[in-house]
PDB file of N, CA and C in Angstrom:
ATOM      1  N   UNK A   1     -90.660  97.933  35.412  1.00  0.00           N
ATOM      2  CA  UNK A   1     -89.263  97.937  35.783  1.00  0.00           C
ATOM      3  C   UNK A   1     -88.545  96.833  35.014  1.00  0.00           C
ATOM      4  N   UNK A   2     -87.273  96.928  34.220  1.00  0.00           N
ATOM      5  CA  UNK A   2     -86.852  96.039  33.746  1.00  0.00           C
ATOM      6  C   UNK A   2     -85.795  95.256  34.746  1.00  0.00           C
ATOM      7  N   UNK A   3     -85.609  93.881  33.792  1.00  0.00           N
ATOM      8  CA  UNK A   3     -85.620  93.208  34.614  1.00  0.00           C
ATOM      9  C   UNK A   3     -83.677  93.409  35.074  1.00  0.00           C
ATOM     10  N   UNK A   4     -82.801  92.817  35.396  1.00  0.00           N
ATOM     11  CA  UNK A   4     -81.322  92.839  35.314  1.00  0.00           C
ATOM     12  C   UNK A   4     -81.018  92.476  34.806  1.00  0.00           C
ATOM     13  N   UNK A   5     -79.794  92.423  33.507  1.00  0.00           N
ATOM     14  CA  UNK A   5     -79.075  91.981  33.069  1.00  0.00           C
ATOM     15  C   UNK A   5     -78.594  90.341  33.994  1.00  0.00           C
ATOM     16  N   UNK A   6     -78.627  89.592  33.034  1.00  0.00           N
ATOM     17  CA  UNK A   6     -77.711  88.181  33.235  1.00  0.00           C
ATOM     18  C   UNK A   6     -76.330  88.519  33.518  1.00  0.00           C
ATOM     19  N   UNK A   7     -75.621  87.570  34.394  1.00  0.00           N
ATOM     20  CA  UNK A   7     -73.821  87.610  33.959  1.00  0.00           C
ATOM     21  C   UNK A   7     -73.860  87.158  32.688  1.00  0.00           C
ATOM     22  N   UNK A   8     -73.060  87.430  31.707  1.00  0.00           N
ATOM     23  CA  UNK A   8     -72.339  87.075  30.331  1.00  0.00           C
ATOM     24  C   UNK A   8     -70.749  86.859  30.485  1.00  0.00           C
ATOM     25  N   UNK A   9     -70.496  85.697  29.476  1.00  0.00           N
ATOM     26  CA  UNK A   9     -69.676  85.195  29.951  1.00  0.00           C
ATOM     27  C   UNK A   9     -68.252  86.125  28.846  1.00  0.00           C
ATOM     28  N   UNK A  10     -67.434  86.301  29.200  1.00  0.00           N
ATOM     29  CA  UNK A  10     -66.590  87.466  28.815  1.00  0.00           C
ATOM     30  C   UNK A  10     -66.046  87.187  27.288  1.00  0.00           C
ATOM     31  N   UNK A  11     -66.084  85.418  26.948  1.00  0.00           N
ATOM     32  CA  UNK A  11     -65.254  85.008  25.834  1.00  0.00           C
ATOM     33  C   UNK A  11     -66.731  85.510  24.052  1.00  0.00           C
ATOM     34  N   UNK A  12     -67.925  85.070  24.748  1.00  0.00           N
ATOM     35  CA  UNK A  12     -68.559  84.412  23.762  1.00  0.00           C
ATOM     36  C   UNK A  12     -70.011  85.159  23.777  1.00  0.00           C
ATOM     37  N   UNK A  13     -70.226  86.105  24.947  1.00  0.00           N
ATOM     38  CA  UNK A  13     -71.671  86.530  25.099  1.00  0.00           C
ATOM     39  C   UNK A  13     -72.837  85.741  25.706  1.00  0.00           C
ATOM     40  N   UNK A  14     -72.514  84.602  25.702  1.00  0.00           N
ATOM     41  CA  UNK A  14     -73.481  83.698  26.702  1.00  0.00           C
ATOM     42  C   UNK A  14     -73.775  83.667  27.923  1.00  0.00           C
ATOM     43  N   UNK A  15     -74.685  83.680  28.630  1.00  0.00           N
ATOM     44  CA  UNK A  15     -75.185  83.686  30.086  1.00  0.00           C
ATOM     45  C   UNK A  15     -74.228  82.798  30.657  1.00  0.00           C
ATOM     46  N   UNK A  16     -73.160  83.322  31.528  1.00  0.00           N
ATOM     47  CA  UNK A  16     -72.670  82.284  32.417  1.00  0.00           C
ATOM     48  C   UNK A  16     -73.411  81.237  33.541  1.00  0.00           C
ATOM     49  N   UNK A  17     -73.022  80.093  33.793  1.00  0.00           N
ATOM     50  CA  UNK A  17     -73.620  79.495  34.471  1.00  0.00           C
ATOM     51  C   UNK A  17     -73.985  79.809  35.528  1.00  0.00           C
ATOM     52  N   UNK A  18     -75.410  79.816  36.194  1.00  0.00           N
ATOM     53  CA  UNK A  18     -75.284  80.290  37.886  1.00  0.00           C
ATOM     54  C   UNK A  18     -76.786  80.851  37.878  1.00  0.00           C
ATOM     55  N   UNK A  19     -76.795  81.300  38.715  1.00  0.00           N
ATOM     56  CA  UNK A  19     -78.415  81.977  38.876  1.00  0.00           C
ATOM     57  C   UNK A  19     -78.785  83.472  37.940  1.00  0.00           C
ATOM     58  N   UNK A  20     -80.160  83.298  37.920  1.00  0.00           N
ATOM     59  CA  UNK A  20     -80.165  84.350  36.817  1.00  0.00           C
ATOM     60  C   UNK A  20     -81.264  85.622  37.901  1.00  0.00           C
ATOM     61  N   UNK A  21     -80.376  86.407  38.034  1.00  0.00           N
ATOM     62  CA  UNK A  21     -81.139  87.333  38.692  1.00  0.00           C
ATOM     63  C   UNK A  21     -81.914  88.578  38.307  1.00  0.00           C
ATOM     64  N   UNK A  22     -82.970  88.307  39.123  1.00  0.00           N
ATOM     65  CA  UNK A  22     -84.269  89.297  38.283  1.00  0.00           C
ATOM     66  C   UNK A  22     -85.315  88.683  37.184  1.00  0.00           C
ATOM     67  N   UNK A  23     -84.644  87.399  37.533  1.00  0.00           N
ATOM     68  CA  UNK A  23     -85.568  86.756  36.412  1.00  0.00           C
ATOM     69  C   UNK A  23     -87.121  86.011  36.868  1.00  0.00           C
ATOM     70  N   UNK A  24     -88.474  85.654  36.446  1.00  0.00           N
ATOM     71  CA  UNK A  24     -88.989  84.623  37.069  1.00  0.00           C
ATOM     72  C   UNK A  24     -89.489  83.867  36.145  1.00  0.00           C
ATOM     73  N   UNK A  25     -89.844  82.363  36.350  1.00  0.00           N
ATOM     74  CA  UNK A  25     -90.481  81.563  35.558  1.00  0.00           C
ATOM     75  C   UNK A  25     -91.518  81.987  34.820  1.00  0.00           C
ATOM     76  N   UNK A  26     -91.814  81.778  33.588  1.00  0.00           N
ATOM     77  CA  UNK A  26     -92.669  81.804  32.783  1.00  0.00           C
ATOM     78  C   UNK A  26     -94.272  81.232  33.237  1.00  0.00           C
ATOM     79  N   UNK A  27     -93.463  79.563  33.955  1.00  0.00           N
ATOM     80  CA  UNK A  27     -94.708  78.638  33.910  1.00  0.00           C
ATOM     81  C   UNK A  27     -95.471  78.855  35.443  1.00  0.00           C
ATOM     82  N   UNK A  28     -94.686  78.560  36.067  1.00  0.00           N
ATOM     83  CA  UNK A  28     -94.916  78.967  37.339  1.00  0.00           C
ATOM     84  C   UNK A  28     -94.931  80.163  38.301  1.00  0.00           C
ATOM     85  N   UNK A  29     -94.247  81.150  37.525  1.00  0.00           N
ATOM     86  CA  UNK A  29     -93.824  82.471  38.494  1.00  0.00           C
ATOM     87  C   UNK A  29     -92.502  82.369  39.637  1.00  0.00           C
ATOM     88  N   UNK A  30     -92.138  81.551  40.145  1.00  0.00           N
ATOM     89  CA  UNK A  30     -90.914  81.292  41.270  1.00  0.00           C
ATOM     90  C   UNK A  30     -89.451  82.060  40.163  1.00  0.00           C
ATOM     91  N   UNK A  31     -88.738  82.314  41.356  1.00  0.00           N
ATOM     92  CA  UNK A  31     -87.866  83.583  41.292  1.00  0.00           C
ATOM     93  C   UNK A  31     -86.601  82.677  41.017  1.00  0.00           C
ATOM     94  N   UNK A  32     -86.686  81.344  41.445  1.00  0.00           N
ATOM     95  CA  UNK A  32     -85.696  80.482  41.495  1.00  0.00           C
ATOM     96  C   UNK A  32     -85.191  79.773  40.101  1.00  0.00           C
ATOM     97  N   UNK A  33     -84.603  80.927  39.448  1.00  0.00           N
ATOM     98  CA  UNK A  33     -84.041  80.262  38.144  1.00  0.00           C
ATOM     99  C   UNK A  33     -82.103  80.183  37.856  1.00  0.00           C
ATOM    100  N   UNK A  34     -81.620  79.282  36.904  1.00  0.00           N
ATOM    101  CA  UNK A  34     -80.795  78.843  36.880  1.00  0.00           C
ATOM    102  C   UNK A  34     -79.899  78.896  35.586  1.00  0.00           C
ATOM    103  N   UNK A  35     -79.372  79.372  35.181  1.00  0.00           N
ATOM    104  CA  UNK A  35     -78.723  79.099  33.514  1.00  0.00           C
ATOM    105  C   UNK A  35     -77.520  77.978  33.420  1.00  0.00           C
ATOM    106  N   UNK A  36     -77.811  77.002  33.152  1.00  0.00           N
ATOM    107  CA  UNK A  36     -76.777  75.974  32.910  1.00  0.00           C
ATOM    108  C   UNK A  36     -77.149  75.444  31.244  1.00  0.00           C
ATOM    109  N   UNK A  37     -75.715  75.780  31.118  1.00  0.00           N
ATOM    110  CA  UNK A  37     -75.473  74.971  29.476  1.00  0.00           C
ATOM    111  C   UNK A  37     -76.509  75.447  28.981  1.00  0.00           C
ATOM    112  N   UNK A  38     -76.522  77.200  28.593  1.00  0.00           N
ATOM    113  CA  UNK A  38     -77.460  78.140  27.950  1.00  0.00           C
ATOM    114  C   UNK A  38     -79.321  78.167  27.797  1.00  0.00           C
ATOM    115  N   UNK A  39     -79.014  77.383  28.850  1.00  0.00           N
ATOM    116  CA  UNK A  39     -80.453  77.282  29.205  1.00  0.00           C
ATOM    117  C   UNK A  39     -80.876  77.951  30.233  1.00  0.00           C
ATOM    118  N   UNK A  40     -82.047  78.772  30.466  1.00  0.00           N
ATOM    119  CA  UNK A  40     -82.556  79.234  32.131  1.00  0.00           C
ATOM    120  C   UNK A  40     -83.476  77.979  32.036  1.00  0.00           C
ATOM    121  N   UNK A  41     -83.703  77.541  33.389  1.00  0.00           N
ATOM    122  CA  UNK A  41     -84.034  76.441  34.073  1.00  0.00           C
ATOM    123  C   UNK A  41     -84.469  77.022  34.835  1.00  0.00           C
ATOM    124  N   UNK A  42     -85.849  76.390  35.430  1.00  0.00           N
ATOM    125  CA  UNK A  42     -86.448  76.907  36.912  1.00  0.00           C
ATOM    126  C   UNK A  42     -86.341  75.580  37.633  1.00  0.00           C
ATOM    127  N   UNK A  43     -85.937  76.523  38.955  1.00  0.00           N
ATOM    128  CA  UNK A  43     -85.193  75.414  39.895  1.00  0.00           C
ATOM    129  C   UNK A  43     -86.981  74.949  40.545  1.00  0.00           C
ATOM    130  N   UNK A  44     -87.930  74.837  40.483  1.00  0.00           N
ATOM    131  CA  UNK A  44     -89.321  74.730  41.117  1.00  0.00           C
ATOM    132  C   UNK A  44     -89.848  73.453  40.207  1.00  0.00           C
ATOM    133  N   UNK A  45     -90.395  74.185  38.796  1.00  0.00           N
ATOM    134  CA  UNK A  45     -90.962  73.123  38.157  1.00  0.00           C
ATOM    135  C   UNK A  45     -90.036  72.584  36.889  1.00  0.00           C
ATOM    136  N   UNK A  46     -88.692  72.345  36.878  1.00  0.00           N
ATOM    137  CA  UNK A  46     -87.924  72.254  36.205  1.00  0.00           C
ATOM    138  C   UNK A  46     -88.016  72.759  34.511  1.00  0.00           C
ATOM    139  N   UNK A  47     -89.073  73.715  34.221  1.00  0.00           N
ATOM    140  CA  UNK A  47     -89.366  74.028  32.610  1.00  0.00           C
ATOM    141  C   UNK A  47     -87.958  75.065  32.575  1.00  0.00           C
ATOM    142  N   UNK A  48     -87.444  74.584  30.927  1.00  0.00           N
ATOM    143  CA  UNK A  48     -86.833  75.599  30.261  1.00  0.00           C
ATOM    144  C   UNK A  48     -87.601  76.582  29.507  1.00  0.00           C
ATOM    145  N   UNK A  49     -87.209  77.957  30.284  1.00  0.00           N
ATOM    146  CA  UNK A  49     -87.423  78.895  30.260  1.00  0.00           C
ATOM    147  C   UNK A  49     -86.696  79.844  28.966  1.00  0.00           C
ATOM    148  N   UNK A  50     -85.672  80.121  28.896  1.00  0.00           N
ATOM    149  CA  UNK A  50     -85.219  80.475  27.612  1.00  0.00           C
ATOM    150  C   UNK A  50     -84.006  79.746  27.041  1.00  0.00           C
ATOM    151  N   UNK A  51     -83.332  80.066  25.792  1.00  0.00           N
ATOM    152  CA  UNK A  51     -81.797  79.444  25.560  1.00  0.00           C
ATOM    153  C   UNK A  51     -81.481  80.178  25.541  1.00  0.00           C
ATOM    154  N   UNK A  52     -80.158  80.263  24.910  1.00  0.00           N
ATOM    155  CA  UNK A  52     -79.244  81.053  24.009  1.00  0.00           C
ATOM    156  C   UNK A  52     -79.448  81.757  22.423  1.00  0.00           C
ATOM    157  N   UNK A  53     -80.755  80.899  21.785  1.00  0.00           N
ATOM    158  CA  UNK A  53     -80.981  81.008  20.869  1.00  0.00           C
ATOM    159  C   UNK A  53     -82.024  82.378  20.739  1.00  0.00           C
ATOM    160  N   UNK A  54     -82.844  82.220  21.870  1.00  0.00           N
ATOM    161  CA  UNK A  54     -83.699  83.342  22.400  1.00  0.00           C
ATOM    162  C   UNK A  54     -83.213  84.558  22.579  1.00  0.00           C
ATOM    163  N   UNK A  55     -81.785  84.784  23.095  1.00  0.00           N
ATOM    164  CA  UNK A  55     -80.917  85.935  23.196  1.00  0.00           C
ATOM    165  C   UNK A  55     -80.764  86.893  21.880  1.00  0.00           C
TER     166      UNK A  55
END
């Protein structure tokens, strides 16, 4: 099953800030991730998970 689309932000194509749903950590598995300043962030073990550059 794929996963959901991110919000994108309307000007530029970038993940708007906020939770990223459908997503889970890489390192840990927890569901609790975050995109701030084009980063996903896991809110558990704090690893960056993808950028913008990854997109």
């Amino acid at each position: 099953m794929p996963s959901a689309p991110s919000a994108r932000s309307a000007t530029d194509g970038r993940p708007a800030d906020g939770p990223a749903i459908g997503e889970t950590c890489d390192y840990c598995g927890a569901t609790a991730l975050q995109w701030r300043k084009c980063k996903l962030i896991c809110e558990n073990c704090r690893q960056i998970n993808k950028s913008c550059a990854d997109l």
